[in-house]
Protein backbone atom coordinates (compact mmCIF):
# COMPACT_ATOMS: atom_id res chain seq x y z
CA UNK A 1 11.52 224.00 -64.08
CA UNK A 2 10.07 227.29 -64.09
CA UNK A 3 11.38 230.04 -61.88
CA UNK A 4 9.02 229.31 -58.25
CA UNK A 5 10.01 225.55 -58.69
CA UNK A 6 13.92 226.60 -59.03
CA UNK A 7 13.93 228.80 -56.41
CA UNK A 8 11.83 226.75 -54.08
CA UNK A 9 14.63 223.48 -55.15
CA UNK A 10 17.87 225.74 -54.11
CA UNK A 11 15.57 226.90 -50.44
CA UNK A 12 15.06 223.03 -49.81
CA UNK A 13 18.32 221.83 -50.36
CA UNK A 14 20.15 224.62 -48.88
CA UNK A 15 17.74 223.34 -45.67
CA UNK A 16 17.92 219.92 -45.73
CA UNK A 17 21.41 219.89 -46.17
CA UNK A 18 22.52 219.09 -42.39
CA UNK A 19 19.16 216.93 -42.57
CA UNK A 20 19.95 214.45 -45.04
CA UNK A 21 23.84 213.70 -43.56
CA UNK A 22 22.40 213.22 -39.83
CA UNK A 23 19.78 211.38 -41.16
CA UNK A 24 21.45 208.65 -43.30
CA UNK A 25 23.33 208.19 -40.20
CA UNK A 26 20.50 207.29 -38.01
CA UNK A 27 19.39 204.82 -40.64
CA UNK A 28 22.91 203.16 -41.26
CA UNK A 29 22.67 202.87 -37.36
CA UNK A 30 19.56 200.85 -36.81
CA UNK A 31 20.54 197.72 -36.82
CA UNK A 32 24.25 197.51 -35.72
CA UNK A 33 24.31 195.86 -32.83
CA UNK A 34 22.41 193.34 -34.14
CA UNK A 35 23.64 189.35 -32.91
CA UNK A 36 22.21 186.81 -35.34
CA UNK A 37 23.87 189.31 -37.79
CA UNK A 38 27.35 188.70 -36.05
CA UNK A 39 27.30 185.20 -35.74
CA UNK A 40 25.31 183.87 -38.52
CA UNK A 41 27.07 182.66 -41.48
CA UNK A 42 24.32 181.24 -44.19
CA UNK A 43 21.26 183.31 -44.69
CA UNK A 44 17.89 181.51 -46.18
CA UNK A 45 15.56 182.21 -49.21
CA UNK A 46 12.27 180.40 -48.96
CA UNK A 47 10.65 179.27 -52.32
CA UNK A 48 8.34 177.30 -54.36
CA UNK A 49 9.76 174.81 -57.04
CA UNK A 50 9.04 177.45 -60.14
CA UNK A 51 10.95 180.13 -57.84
CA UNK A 52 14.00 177.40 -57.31
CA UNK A 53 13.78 177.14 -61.13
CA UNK A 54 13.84 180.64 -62.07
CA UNK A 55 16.67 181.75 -59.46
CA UNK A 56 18.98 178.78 -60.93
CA UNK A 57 17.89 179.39 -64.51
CA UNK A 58 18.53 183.02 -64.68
CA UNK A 59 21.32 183.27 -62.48
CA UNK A 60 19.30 186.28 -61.00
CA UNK A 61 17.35 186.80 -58.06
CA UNK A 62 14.57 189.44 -58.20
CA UNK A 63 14.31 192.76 -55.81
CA UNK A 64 10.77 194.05 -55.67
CA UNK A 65 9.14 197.00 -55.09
CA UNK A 66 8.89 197.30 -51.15
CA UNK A 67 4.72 198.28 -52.01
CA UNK A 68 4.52 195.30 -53.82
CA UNK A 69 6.20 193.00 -50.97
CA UNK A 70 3.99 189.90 -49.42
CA UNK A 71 3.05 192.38 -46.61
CA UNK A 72 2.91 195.60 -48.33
CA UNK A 73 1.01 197.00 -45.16
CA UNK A 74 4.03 197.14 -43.56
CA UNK A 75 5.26 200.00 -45.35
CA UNK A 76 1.70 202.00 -44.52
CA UNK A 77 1.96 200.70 -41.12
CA UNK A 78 5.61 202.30 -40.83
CA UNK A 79 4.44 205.73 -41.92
CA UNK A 80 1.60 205.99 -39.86
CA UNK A 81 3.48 205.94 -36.72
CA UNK A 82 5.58 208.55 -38.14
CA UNK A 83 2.56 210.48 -38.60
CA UNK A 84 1.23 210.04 -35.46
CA UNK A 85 4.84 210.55 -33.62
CA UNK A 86 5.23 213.40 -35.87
CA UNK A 87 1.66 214.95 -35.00
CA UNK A 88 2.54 214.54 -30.98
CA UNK A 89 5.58 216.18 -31.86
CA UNK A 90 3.90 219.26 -33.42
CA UNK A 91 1.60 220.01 -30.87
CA UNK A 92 3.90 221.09 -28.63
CA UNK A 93 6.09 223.54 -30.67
CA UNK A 94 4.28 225.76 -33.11
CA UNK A 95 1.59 226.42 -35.41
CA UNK A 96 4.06 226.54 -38.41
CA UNK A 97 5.06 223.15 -37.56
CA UNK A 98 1.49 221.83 -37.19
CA UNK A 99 0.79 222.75 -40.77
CA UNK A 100 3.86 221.05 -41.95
CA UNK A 101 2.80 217.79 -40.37
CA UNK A 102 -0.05 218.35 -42.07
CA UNK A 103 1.04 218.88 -45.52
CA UNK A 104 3.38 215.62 -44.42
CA UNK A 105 0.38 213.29 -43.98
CA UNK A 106 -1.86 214.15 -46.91
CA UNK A 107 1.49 214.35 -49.26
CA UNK A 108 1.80 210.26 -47.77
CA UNK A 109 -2.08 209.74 -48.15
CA UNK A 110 -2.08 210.63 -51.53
CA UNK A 111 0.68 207.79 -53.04
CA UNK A 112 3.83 206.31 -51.64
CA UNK A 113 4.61 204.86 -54.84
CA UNK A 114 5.51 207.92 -56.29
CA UNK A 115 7.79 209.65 -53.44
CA UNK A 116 11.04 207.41 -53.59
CA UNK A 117 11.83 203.77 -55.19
CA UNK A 118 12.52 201.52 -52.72
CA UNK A 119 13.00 197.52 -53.74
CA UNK A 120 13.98 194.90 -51.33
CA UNK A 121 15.10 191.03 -51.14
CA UNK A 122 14.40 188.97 -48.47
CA UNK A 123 15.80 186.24 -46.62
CA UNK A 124 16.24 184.88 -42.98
CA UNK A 125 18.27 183.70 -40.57
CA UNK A 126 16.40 180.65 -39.86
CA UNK A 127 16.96 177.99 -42.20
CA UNK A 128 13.96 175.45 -40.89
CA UNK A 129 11.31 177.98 -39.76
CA UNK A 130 7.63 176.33 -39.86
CA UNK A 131 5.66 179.72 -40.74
CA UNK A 132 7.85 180.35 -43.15
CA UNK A 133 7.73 176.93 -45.11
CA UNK A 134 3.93 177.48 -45.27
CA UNK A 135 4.00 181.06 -46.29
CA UNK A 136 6.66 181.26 -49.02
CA UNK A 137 7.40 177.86 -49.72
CA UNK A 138 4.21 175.90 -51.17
CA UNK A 139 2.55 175.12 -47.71
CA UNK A 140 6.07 173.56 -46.66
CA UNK A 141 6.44 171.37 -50.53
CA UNK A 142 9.47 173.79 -51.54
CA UNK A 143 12.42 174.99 -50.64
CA UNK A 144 15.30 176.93 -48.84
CA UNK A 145 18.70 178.38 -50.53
CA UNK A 146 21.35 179.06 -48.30
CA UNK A 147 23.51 181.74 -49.19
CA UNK A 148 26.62 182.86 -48.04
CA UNK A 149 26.05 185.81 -45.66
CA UNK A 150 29.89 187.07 -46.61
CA UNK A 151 29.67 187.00 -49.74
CA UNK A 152 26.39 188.96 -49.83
CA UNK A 153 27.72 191.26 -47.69
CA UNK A 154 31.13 191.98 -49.52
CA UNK A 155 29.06 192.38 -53.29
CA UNK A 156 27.39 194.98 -51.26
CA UNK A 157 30.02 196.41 -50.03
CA UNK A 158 31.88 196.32 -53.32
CA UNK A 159 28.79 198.74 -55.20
CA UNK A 160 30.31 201.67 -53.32
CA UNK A 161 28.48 204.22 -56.13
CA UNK A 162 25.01 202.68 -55.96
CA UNK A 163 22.51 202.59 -53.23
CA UNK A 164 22.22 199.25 -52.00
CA UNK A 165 22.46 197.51 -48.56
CA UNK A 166 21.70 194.54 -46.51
CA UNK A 167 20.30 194.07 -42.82
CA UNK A 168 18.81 192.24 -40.23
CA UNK A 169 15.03 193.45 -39.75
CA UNK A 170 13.91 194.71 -36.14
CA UNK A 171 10.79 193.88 -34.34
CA UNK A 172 10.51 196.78 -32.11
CA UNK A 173 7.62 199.54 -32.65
CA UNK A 174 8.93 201.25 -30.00
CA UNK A 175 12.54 201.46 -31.32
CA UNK A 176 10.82 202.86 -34.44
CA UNK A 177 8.88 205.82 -32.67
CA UNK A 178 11.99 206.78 -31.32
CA UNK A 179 13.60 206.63 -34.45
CA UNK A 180 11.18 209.15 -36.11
CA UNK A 181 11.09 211.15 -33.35
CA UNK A 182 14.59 211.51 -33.83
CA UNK A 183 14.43 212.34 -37.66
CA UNK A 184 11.73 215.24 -36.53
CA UNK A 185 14.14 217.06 -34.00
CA UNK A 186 16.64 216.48 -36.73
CA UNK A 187 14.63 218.29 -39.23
CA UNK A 188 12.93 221.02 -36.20
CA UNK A 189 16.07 223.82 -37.43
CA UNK A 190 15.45 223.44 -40.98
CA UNK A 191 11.73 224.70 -40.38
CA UNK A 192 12.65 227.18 -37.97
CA UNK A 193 14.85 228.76 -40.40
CA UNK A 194 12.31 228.52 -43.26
CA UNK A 195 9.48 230.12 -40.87
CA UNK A 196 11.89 233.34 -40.80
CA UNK A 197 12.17 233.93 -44.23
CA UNK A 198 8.69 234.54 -44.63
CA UNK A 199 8.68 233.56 -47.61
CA UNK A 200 5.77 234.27 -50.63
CA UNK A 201 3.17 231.62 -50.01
CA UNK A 202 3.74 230.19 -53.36
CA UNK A 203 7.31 229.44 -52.84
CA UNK A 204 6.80 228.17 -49.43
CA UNK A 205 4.26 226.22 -50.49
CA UNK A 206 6.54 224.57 -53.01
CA UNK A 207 9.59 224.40 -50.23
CA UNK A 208 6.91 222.57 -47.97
CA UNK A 209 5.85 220.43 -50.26
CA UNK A 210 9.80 219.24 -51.09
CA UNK A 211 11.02 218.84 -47.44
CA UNK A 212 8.03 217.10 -46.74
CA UNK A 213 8.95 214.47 -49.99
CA UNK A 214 12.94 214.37 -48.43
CA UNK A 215 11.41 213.55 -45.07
CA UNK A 216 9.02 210.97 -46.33
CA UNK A 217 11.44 209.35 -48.18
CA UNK A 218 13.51 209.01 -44.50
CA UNK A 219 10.52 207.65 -43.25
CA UNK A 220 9.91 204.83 -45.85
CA UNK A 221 13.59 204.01 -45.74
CA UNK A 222 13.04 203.43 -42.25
CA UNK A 223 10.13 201.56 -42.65
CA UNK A 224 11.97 198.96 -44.33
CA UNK A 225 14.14 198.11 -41.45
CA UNK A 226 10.99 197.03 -39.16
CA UNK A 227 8.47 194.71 -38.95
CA UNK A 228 5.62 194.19 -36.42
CA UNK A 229 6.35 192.29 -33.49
CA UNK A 230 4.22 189.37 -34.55
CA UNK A 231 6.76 188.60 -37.65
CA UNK A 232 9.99 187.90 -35.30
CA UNK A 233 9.78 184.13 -35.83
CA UNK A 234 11.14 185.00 -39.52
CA UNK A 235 14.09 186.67 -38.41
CA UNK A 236 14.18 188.43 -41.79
CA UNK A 237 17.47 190.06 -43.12
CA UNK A 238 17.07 191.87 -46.02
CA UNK A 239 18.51 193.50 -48.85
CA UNK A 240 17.43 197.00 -49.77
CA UNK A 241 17.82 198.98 -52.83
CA UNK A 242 17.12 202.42 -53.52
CA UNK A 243 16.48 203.35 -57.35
CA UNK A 244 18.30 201.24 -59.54
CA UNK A 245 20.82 198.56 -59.11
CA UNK A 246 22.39 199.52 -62.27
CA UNK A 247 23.75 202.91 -63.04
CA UNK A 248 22.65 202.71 -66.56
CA UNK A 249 19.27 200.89 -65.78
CA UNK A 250 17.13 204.16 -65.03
CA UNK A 251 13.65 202.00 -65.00
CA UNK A 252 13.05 198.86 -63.30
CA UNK A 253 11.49 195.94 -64.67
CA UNK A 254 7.82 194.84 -64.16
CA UNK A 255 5.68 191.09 -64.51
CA UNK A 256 2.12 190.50 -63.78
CA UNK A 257 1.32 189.15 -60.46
CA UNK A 258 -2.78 187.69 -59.66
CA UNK A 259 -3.76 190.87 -61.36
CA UNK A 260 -0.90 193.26 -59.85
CA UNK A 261 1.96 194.50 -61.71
CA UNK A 262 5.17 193.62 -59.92
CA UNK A 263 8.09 195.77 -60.48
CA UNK A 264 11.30 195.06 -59.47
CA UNK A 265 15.12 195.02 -60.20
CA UNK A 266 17.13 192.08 -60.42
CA UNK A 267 20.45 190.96 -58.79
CA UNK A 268 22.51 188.62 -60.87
CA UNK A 269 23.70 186.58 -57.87
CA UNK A 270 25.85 184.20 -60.95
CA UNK A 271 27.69 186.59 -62.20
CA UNK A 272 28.75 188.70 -59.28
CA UNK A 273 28.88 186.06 -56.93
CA UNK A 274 28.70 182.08 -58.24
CA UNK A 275 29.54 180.07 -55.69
CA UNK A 276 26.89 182.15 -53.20
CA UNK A 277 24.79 179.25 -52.68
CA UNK A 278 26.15 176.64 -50.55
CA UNK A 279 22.69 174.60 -49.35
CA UNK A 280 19.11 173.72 -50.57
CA UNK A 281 16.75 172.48 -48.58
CA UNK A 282 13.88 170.64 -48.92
CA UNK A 283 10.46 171.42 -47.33
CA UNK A 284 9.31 169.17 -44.46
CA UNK A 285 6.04 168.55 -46.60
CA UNK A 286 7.80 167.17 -49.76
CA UNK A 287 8.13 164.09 -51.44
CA UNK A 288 11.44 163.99 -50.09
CA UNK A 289 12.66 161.19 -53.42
CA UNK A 290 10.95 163.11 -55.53
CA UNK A 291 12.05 166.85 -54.82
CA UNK A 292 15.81 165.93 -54.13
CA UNK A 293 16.03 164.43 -57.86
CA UNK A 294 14.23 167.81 -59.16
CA UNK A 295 16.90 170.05 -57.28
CA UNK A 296 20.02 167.72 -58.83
CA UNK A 297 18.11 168.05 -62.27
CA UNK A 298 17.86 171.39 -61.96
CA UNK A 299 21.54 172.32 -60.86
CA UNK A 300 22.95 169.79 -63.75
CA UNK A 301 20.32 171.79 -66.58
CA UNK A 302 22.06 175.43 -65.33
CA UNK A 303 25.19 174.11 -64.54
CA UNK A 304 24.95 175.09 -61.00
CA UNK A 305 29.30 176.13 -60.23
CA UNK A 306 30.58 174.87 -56.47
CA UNK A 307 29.39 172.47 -54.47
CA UNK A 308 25.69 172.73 -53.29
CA UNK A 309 24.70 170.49 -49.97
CA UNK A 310 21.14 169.04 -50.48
CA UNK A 311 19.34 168.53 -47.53
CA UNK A 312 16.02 168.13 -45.44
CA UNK A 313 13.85 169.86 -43.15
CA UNK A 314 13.63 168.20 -39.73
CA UNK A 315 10.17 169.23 -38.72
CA UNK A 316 7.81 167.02 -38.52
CA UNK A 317 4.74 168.53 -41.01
CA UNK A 318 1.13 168.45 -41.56
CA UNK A 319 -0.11 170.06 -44.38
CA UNK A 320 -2.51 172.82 -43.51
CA UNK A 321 -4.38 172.80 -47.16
CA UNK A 322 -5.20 169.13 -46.62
């Protein structure tokens, strides 16, 4: 790092330092009063019969990317109304503060990908949901592993040196303008103080152009927690990673996806925790015979350890690719 870039790193983290404390508060807060994630003791993965396969297989389930999630929009869609909440915010302060908000959007125009690594597992609360049959789980022909919420929660809890965590998503748009608005008063003194040390434009350029990646990241992170208001029927809770799940793993993995490349981590659910899966399901579209003889096959070919319930979706279904 040359001598700009090492003086411009010690300026941002001396600044951000009561930033990024207050901050990782507000986003360990989001979601704690949440019910369903009181009460509810199995949570739900939704898949087709290769993803049943795979997960039982490999003992593994796989975290992706959050940009390379089923709605990847809702990453974009979580930044722009910190942009926009941001840019509201800046208009009534000063011009110093404009600028930054400025520098903030085009730094998150230009590539999320490459400001923090975010990768995320999903699952739900609802263990019989319609929508979600069709969407993730072969137009309702798969099917749905119930895990033990518990024991999710306590391997989380146990990785007390890495950075990964699990929670119930919320629907609320307005909850997260507040939220941003909250990490831009939080970060108002740490621009103040930078504005009076009037700095050499190349340094502050370089200061700018850090905060504005620290802040970013806060805002992505934060992103993950919501979803539109039109996605509540999935009552997603999801687990979160940030960077790797492995201390020694510094790159994730990657597969080819209908001409995407996929990365992702992976969390060896058979290992860490074997007996996590207590039910499968079977889609309301299935050949009901048919797929409850491929799940035994399948849990007697991996030696599936506990006891796993097999049972059936109770909605009624019509197919809607037929």
């Amino acid at each position: 790092m040359d001598t700009i870039g090492a003086q411009a790193q010690k300026i941002k983290d001396d600044l951000l330092t009561s930033f990024e404390t207050e901050s990782q508060k507000l986003i360990e807060a989001i979601s704690i009063d949440h019910i369903k994630d009181k009460e509810t003791n199995l949570i739900y993965h939704y898949t087709d019969d290769k993803g049943l396969w795979g997960i039982l297989s490999s003992g593994k389930f796989w975290i992706n990317s959050v940009f390379n999630l089923n709605d990847p929009s809702e990453i974009s869609h979580g930044v722009s109304i910190a942009c926009n909440v941001f840019k509201h915010l800046a208009s009534q302060l000063t011009a110093f503060d404009a600028e930054f908000v400025e520098k903030f959007t085009s730094l998150t125009r230009r590539g999320l990908r490459d400001i923090a690594k975010f990768y995320a597992l999903s699952f739900s609360f609802q263990d019989d949901d319609l929508a979600q049959w069709r969407s993730y789980a072969n137009d309702g022909c798969g099917f749905a592993l119930g895990l033990n919420k518990k024991k999710v929660e306590d391997f989380i809890s146990s990785q007390k040196n890495l950075s990964i965590g699990g929670f119930p998503i919320e629907y609320n748009t307005k909850k997260l303008e507040l939220l941003n608005t909250k990490l831009f008063i939080l970060l108002s003194p740490a621009l103040t103080t930078l504005q009076k040390l009037n700095l050499q434009q190349p340094i502050l350029n370089q200061v700018l152009i850090g905060i504005s990646t620290s802040l970013a990241s806060r805002v992505i992170e934060a992103s993950t927690h919501f979803k539109h208001e039109a996605y509540e029927s999935e009552s997603e809770f999801r687990v979160l990673e940030v960077g790797s799940l492995y201390q020694s793993q510094n790159i994730s993995l990657y597969r080819l996806r209908e001409s995407e490349v996929v990365y992702y981590t992976e969390l060896d659910w058979r290992r860490r925790m074997p007996d996590v899966i207590e039910t499968i399901t079977i889609g309301p579209g299935a050949d009901k015979d048919k797929a409850a003889r491929y799940v035994e096959d399948c849990m007697k070919i991996h030696q599936i350890p506990g006891s796993v319930l097999i049972q059936y979706s109770d909605i009624p279904y019509r197919p809607v690719t037929k």
